[in-house]
C-alpha atoms as a PDB file:
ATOM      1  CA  UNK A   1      44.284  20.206 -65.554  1.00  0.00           C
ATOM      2  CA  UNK A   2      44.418  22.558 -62.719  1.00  0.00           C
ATOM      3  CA  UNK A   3      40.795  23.209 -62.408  1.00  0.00           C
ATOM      4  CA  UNK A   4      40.169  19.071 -62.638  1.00  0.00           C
ATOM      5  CA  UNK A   5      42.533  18.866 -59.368  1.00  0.00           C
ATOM      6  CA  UNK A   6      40.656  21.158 -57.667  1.00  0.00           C
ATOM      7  CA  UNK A   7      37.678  19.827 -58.248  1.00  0.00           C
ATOM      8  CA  UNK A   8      39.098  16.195 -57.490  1.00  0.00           C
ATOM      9  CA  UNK A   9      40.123  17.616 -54.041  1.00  0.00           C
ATOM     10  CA  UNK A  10      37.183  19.636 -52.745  1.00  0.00           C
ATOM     11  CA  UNK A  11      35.385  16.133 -53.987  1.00  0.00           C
ATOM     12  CA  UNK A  12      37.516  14.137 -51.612  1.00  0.00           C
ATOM     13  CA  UNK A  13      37.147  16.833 -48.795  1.00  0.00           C
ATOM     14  CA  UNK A  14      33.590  16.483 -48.668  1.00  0.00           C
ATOM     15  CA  UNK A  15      33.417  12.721 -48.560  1.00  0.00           C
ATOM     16  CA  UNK A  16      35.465  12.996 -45.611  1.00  0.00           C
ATOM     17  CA  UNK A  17      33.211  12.625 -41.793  1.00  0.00           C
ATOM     18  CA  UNK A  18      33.351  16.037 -40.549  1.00  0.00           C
ATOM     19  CA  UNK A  19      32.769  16.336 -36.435  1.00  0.00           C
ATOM     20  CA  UNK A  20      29.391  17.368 -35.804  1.00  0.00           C
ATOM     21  CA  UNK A  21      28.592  19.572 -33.188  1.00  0.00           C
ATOM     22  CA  UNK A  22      25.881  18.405 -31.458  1.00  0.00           C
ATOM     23  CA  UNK A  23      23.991  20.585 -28.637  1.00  0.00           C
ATOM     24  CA  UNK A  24      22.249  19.024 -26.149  1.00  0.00           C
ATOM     25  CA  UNK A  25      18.751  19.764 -25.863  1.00  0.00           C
ATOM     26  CA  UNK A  26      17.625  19.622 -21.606  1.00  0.00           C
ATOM     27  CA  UNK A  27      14.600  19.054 -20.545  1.00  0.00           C
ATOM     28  CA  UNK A  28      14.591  20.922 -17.048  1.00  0.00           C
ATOM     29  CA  UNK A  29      11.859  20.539 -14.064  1.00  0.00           C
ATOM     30  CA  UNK A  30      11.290  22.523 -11.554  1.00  0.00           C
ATOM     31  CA  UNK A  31       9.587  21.039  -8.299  1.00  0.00           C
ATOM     32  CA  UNK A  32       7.676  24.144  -6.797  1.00  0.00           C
ATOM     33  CA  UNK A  33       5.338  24.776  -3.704  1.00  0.00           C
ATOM     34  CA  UNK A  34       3.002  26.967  -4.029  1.00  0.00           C
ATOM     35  CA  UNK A  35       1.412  28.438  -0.446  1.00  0.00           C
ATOM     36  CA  UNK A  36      -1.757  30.899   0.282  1.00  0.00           C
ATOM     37  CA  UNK A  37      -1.802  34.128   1.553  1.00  0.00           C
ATOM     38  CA  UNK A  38      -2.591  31.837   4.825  1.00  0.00           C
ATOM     39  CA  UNK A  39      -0.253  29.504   4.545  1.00  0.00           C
ATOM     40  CA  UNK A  40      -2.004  26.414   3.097  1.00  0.00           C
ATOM     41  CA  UNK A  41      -0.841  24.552  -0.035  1.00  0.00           C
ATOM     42  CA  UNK A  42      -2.639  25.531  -2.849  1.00  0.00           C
ATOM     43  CA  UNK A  43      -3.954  22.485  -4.970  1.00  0.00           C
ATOM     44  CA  UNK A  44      -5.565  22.276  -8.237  1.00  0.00           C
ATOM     45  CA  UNK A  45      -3.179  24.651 -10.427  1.00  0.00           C
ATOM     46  CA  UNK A  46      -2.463  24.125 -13.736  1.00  0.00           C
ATOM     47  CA  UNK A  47      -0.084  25.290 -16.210  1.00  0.00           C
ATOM     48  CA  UNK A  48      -1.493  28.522 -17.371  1.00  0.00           C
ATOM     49  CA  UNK A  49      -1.188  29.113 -13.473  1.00  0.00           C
ATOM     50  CA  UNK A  50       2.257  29.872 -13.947  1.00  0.00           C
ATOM     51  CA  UNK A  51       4.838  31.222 -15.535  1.00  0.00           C
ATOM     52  CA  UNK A  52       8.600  30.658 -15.876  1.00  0.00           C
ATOM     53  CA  UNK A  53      11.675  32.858 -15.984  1.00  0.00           C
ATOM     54  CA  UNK A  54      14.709  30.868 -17.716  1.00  0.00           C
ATOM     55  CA  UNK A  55      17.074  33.458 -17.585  1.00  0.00           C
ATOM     56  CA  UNK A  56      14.293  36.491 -17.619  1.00  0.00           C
ATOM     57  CA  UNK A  57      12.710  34.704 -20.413  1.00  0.00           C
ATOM     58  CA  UNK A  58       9.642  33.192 -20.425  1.00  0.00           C
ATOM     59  CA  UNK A  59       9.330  29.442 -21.286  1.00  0.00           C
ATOM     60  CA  UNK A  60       6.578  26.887 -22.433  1.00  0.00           C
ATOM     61  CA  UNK A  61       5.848  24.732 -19.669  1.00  0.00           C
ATOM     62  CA  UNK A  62       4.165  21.673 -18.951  1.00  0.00           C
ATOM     63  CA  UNK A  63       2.868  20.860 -15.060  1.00  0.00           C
ATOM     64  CA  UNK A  64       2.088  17.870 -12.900  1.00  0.00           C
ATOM     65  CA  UNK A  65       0.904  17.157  -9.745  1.00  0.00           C
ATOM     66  CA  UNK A  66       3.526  15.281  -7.569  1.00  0.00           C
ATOM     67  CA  UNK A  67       2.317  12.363  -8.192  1.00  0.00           C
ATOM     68  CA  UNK A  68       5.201  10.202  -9.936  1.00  0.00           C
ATOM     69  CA  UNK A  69       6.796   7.243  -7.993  1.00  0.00           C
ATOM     70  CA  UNK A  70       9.674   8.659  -6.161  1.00  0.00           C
ATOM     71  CA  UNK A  71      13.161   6.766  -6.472  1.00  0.00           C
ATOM     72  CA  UNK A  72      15.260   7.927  -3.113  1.00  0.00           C
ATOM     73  CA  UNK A  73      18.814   7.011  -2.750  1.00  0.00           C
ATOM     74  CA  UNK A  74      19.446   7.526   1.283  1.00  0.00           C
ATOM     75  CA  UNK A  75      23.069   8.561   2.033  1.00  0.00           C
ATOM     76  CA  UNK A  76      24.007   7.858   5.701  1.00  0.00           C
ATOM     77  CA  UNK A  77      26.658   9.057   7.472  1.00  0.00           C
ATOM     78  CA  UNK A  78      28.285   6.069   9.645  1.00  0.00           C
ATOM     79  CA  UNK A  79      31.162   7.475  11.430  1.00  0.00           C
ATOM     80  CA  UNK A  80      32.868   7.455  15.028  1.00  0.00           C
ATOM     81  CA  UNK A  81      31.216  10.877  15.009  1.00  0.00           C
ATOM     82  CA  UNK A  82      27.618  10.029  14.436  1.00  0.00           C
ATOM     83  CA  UNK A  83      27.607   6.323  16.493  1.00  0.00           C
ATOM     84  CA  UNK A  84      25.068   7.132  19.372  1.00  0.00           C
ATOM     85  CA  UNK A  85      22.264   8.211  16.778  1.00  0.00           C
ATOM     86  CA  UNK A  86      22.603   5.232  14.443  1.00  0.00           C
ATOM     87  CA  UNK A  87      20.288   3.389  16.974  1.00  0.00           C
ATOM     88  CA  UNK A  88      17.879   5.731  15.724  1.00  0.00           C
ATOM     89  CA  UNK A  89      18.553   5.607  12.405  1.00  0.00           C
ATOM     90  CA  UNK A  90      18.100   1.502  12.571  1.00  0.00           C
ATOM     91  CA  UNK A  91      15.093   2.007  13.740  1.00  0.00           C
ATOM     92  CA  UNK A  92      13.369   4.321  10.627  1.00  0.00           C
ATOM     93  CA  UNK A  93      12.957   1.794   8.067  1.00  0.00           C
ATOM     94  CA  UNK A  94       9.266   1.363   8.174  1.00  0.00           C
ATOM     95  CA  UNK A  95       8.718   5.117   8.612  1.00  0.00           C
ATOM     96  CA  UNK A  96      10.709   5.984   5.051  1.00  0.00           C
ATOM     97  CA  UNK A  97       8.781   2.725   3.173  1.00  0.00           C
ATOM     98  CA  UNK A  98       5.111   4.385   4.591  1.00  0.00           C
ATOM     99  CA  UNK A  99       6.028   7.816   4.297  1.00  0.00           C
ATOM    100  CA  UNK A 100       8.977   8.348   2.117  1.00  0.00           C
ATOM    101  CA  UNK A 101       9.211   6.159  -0.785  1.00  0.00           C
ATOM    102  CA  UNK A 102       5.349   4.817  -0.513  1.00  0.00           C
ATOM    103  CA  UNK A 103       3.964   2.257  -2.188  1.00  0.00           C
ATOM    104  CA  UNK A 104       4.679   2.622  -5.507  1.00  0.00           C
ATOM    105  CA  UNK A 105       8.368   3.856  -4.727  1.00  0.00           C
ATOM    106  CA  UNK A 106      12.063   2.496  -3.899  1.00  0.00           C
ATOM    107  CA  UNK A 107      14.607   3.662  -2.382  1.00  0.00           C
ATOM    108  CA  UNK A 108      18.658   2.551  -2.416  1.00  0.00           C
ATOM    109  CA  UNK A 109      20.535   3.127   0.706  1.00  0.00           C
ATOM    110  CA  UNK A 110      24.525   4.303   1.104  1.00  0.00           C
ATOM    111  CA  UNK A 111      26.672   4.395   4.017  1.00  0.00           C
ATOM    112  CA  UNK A 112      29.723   6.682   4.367  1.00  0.00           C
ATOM    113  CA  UNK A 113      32.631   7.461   6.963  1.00  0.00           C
ATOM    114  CA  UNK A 114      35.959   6.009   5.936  1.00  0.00           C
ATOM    115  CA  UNK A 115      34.435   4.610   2.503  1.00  0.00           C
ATOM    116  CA  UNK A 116      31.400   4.850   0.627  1.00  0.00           C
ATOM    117  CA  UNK A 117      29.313   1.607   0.197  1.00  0.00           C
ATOM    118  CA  UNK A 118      25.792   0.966  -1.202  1.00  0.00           C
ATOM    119  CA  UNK A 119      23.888  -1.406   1.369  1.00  0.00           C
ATOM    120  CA  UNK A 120      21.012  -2.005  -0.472  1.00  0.00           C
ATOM    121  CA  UNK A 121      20.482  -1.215  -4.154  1.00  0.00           C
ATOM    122  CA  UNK A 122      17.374  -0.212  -5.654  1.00  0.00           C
ATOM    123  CA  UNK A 123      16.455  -3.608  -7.481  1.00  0.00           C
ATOM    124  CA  UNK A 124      16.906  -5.568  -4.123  1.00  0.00           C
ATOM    125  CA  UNK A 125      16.750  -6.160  -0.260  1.00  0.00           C
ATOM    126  CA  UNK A 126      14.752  -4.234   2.027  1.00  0.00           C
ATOM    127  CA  UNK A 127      15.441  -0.835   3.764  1.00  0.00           C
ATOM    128  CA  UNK A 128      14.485  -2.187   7.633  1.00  0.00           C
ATOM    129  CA  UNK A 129      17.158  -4.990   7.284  1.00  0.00           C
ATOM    130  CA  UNK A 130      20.058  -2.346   5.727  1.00  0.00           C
ATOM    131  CA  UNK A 131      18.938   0.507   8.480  1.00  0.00           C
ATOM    132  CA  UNK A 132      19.427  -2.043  11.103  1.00  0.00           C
ATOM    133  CA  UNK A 133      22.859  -3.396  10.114  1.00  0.00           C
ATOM    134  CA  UNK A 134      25.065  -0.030   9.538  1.00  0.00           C
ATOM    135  CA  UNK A 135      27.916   0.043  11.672  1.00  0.00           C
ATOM    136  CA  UNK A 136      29.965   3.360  12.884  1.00  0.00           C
ATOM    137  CA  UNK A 137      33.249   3.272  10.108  1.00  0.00           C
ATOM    138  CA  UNK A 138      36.487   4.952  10.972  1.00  0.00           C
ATOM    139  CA  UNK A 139      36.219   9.311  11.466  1.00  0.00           C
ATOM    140  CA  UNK A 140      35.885  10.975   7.811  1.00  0.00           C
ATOM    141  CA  UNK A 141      32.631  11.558   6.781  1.00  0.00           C
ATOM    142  CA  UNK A 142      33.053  11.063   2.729  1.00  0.00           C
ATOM    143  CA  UNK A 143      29.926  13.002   2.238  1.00  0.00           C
ATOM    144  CA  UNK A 144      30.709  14.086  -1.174  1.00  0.00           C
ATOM    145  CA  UNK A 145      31.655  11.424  -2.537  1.00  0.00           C
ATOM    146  CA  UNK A 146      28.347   9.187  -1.291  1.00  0.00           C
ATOM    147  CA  UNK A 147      26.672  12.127  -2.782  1.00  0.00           C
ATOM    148  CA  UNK A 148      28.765  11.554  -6.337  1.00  0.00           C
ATOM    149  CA  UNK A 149      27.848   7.362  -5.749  1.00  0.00           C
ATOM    150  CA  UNK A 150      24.163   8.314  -5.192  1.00  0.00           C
ATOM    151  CA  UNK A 151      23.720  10.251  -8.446  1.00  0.00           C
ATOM    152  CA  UNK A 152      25.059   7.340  -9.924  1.00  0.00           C
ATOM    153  CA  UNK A 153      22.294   5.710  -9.091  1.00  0.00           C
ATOM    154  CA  UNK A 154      19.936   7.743  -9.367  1.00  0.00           C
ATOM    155  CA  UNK A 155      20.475   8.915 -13.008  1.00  0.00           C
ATOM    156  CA  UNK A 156      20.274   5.103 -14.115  1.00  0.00           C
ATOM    157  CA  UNK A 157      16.211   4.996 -12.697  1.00  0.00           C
ATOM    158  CA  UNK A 158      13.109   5.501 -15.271  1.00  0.00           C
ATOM    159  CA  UNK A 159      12.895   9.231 -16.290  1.00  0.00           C
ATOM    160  CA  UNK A 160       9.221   8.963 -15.016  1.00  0.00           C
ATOM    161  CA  UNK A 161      10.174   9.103 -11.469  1.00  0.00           C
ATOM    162  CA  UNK A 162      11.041  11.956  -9.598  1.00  0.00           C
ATOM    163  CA  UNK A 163      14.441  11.497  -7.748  1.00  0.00           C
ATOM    164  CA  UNK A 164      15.345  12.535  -4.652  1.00  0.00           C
ATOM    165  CA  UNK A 165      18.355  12.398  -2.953  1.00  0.00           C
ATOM    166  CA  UNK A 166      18.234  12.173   0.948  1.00  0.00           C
ATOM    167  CA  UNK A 167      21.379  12.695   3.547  1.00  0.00           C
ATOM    168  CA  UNK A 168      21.404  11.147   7.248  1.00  0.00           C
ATOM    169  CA  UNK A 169      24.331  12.689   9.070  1.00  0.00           C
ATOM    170  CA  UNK A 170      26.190  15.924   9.850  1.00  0.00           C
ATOM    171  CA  UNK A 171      26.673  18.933   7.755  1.00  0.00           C
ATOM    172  CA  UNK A 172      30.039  18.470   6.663  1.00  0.00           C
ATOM    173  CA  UNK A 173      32.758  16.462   4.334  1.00  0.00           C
ATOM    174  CA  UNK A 174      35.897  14.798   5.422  1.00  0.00           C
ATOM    175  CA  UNK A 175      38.801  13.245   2.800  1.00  0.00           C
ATOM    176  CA  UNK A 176      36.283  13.113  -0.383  1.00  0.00           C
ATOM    177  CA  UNK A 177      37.704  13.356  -3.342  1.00  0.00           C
ATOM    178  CA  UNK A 178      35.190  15.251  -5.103  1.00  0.00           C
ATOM    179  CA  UNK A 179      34.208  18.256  -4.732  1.00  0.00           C
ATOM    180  CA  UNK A 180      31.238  20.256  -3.640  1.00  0.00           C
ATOM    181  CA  UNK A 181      30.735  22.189  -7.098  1.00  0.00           C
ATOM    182  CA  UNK A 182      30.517  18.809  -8.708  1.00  0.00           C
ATOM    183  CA  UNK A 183      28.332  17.294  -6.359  1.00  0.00           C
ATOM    184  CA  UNK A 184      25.942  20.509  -6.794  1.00  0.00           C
ATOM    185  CA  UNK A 185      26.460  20.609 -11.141  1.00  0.00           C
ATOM    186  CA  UNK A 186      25.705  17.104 -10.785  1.00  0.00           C
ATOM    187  CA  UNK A 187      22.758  16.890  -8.916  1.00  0.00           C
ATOM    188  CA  UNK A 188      21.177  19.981 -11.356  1.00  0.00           C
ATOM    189  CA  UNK A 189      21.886  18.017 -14.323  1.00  0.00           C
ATOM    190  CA  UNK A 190      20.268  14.790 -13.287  1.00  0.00           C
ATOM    191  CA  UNK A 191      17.036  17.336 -11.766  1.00  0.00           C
ATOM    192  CA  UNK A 192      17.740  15.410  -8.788  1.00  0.00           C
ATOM    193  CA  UNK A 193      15.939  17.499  -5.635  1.00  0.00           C
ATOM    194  CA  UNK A 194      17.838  17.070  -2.550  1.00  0.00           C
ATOM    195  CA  UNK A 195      16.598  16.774   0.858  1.00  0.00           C
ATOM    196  CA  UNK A 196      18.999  16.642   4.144  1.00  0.00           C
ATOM    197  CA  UNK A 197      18.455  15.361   8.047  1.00  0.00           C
ATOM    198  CA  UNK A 198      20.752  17.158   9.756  1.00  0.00           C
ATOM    199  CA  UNK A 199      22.666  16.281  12.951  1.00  0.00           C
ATOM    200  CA  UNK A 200      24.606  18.610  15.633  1.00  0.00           C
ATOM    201  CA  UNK A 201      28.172  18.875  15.095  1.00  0.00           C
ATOM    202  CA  UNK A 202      30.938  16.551  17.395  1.00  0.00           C
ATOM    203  CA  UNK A 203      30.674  17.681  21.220  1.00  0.00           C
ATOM    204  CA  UNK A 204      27.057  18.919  20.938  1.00  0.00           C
ATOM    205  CA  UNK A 205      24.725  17.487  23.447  1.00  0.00           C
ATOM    206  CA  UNK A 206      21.959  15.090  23.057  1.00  0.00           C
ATOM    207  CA  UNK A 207      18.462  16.180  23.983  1.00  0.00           C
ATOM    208  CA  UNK A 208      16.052  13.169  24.139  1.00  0.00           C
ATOM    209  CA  UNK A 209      12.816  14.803  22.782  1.00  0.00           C
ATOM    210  CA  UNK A 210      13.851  18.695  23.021  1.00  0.00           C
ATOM    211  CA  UNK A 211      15.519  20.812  20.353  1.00  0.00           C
ATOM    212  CA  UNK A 212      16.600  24.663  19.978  1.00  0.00           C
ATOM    213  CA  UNK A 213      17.830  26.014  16.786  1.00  0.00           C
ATOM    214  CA  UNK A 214      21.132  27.594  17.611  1.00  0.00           C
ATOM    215  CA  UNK A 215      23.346  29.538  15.275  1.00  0.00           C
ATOM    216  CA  UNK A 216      25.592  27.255  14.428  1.00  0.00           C
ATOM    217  CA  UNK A 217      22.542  24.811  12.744  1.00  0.00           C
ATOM    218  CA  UNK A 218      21.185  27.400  10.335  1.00  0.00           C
ATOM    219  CA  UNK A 219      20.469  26.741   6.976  1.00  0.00           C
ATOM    220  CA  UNK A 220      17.709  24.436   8.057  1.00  0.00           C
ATOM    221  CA  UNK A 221      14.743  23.858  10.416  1.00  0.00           C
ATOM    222  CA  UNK A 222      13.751  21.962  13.655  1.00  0.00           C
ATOM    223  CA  UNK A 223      12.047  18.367  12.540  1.00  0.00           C
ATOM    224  CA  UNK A 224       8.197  18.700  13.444  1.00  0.00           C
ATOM    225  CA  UNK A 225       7.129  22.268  12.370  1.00  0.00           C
ATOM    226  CA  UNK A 226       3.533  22.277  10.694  1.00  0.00           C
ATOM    227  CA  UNK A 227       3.891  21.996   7.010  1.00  0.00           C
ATOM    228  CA  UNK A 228       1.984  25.289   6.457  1.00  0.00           C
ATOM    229  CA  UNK A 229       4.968  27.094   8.040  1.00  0.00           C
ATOM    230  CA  UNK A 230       7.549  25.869   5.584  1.00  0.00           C
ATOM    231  CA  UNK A 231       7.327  28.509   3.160  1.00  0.00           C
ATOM    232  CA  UNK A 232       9.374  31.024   5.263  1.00  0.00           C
ATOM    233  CA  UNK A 233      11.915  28.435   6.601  1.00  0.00           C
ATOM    234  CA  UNK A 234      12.339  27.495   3.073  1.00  0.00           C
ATOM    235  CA  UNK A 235      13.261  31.149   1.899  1.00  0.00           C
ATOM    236  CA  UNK A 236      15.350  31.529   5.049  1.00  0.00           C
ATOM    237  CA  UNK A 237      17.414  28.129   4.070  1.00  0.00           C
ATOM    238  CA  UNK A 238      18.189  29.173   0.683  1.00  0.00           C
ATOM    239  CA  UNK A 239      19.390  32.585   2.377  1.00  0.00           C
ATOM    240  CA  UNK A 240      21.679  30.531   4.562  1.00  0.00           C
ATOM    241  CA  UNK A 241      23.606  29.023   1.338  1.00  0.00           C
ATOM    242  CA  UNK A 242      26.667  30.922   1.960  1.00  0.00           C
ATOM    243  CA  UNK A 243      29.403  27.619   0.464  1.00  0.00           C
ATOM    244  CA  UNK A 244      30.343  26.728   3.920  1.00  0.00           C
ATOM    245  CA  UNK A 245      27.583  24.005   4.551  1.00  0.00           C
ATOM    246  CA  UNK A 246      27.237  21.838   2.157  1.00  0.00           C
ATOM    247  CA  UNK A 247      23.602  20.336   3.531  1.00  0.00           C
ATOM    248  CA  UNK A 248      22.237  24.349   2.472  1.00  0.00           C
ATOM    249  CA  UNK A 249      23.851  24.740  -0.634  1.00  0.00           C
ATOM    250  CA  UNK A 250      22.388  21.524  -2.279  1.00  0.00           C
ATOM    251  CA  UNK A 251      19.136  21.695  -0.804  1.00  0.00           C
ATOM    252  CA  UNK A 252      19.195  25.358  -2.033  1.00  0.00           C
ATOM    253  CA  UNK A 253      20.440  24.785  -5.571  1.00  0.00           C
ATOM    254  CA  UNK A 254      17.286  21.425  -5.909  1.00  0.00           C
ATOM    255  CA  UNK A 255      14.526  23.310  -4.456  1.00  0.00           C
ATOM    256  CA  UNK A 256      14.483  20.699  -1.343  1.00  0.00           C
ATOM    257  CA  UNK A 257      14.727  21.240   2.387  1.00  0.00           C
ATOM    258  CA  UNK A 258      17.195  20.879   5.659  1.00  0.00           C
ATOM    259  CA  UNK A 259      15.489  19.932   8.578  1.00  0.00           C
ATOM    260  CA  UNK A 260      17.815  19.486  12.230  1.00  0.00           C
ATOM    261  CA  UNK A 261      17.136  16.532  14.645  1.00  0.00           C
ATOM    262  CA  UNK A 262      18.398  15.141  17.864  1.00  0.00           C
ATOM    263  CA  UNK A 263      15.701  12.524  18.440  1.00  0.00           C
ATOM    264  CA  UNK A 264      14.298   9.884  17.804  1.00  0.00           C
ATOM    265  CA  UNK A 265      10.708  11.037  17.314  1.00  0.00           C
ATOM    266  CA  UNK A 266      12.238  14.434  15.421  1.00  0.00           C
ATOM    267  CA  UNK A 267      13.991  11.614  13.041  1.00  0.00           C
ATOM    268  CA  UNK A 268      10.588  10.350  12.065  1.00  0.00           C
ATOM    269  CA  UNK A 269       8.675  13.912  11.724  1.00  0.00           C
ATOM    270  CA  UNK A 270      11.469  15.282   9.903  1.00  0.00           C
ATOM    271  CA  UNK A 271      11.562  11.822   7.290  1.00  0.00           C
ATOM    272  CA  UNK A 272       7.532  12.661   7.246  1.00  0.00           C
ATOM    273  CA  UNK A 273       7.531  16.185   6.156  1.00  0.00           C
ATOM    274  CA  UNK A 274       9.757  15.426   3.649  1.00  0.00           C
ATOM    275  CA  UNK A 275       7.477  12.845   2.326  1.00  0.00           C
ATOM    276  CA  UNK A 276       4.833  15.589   2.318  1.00  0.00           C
ATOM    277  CA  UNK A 277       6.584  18.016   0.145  1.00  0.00           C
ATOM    278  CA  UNK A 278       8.163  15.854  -1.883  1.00  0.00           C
ATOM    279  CA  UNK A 279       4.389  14.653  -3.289  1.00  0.00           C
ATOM    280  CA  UNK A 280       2.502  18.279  -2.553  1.00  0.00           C
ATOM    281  CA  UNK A 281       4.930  20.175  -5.158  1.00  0.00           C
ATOM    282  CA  UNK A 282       4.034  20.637  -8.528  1.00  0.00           C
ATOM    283  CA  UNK A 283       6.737  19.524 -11.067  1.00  0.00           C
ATOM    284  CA  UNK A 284       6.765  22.313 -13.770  1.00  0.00           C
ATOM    285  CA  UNK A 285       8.904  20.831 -16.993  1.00  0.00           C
ATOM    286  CA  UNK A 286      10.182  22.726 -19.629  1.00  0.00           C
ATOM    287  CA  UNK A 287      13.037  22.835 -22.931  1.00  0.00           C
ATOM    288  CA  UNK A 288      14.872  26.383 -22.210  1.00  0.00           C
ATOM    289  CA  UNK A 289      14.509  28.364 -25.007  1.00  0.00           C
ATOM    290  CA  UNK A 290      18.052  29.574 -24.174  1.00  0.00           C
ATOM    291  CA  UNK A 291      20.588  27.025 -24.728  1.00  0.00           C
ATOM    292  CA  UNK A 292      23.698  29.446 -23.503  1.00  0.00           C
ATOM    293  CA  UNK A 293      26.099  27.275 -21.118  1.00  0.00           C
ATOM    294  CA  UNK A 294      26.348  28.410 -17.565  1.00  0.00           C
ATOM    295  CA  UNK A 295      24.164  28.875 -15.068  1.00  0.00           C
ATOM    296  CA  UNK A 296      20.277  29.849 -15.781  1.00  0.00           C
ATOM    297  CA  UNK A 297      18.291  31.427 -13.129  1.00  0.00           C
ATOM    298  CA  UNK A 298      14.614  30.356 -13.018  1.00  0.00           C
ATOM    299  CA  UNK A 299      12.151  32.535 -11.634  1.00  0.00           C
ATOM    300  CA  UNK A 300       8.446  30.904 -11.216  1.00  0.00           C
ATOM    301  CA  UNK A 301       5.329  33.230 -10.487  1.00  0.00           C
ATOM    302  CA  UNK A 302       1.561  32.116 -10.121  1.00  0.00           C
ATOM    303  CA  UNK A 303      -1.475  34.222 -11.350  1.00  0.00           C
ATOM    304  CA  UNK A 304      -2.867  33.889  -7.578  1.00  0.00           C
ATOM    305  CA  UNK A 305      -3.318  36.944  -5.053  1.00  0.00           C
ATOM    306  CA  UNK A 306      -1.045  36.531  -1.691  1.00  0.00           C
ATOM    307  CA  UNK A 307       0.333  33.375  -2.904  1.00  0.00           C
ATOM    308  CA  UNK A 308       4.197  32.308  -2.113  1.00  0.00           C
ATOM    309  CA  UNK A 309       6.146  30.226  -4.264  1.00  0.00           C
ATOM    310  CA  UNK A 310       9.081  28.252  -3.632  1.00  0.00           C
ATOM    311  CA  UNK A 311      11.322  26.425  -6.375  1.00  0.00           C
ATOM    312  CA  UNK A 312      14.771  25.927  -7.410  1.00  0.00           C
ATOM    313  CA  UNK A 313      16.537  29.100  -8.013  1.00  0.00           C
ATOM    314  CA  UNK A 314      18.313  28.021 -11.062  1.00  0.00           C
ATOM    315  CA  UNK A 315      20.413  25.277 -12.696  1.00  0.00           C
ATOM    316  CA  UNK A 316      23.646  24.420 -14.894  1.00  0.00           C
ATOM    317  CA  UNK A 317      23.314  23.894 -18.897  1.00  0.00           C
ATOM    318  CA  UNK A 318      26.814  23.038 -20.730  1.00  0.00           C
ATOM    319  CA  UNK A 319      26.973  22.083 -24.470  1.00  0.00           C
ATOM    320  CA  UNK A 320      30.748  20.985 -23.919  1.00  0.00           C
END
């Protein structure tokens, strides 16, 4: 009799749903540059090119040109702070549709300062007419939390484009409610690359068409430098990630780029060269052979003399 129990309960244990622990399996890309000893951009490579570190080891990767429609979500700051350059913000909308999104891209557009508010969404309107109607909100500057809306976005577009993520303002957060960590795990897990146009902080003069890089604007570069020189900004930038600007630690942590402007003309150089790197990197895509949680440091080398890479330095994998 006792044995029959037994068996009648181990029966009824097993019919029971037990949880399943399920561990995410994520596919990771890494947009890289690759320059020449001379500091050209080296076109042409293809996977066995490369190779990639995921935490010292070596992964399987697959590589593409840049060529995938890009889907850009265009955060704004519209504040008391920023109200004399919005003119020339109003005025970019046919630069980022020939240069920036292209053809056979879209772009959303989000304003922030005392809220956050998405002006034009991705399946409608046009980005002239939404440049041309911000308006200066209130003084925060809710940067984090446009950030946090614009991944929103972003993560709901076709996993064939590559996503970018592109800030308008100054290099600091007022009054959001998330936080910068979040914003930066976020933007890693949705391999969203992002790109910031940097203004000069409150009380900072306007220069029509001339610009300095001062201390206080590192982390980034001045809007216009040739393309071939990026490579060495690029390294210096990710240097410049010490947590207290947010623009450096994002573009840092994505692989993407900080450029500085105070004109109208730097607006439109600095919206160009991002255009340019954004379809001259090569988006190397991979399933980490490592699925440890944390944070995984990639490392990507190319089988070519003299030649300088630039890429993401790493991203975070949970399993919670």
């Amino acid at each position: 009799m006792r044995l029959l129990l037994l068996n009648l309960c181990l029966a009824s244990l097993q019919a029971q749903d037990l949880p399943t622990i399920r561990v995410p399996v994520r596919l990771v890309t890494v947009p890289t540059l690759v320059f020449s000893q001379g500091n050209r951009l080296i076109p042409g490579l293809e996977a066995a090119d490369f190779r990639v570190l995921d935490k010292g080891r070596s992964q399987q990767i697959t590589v593409e040109e840049a060529s995938a429609p890009l889907s850009v979500a265009i955060a704004i700051q519209a504040n008391e702070d920023v109200r004399a350059y919005l003119p020339f913000i109003a005025k970019t909308g046919n630069v980022v549709d020939a240069l920036l999104s292209g053809g056979t891209g879209e772009a959303a557009v989000l304003t922030y300062g005392s809220a956050v508010n998405v002006v034009k969404p991705f399946d409608s309107g046009d980005v002239d007419s939404a440049l041309r109607e911000i308006r200066a909100d209130g003084k925060p500057a809710r940067m984090i939390d446009a950030g946090m809306r614009a991944v929103s976005l972003l993560s709901k577009r076709p996993a064939a484009r590559s996503r970018i993520l592109l800030f308008i303002g100054q290099a600091r957060d007022t009054e959001s409610e998330s936080k910068l960590m979040s914003l930066e795990q976020a933007v890693e897990k949705e391999n969203i690359t992002v790109y910031c146009l940097a203004l000069p902080e409150v009380g900072r003069a306007f220069v029509s068409d001339t610009f300095s890089l001062t201390g206080a604007e590192k982390g980034g570069f001045k809007a216009g430098v040739d393309l071939g020189r990026l490579i060495s900004v690029l390294a210096r930038s990710a240097s410049a990630a010490d947590g207290s600007d947010p623009f450096s630690v994002l573009t840092a942590a994505t692989g993407g780029t900080e450029v500085h402007f105070r004109s109208q003309h730097q607006l439109e150089d600095g919206i160009a060269a991002i255009g340019v790197e954004a379809r001259s990197a090569y988006v190397l895509s991979y399933y980490p052979n490592s699925q440890d949680s944390g944070y995984h440091t990639v490392k990507v080398e190319v089988d070519i003399s003299g030649a300088k890479v630039y890429s993401r330095p790493g991203y975070w994998l949970r399993t919670d």
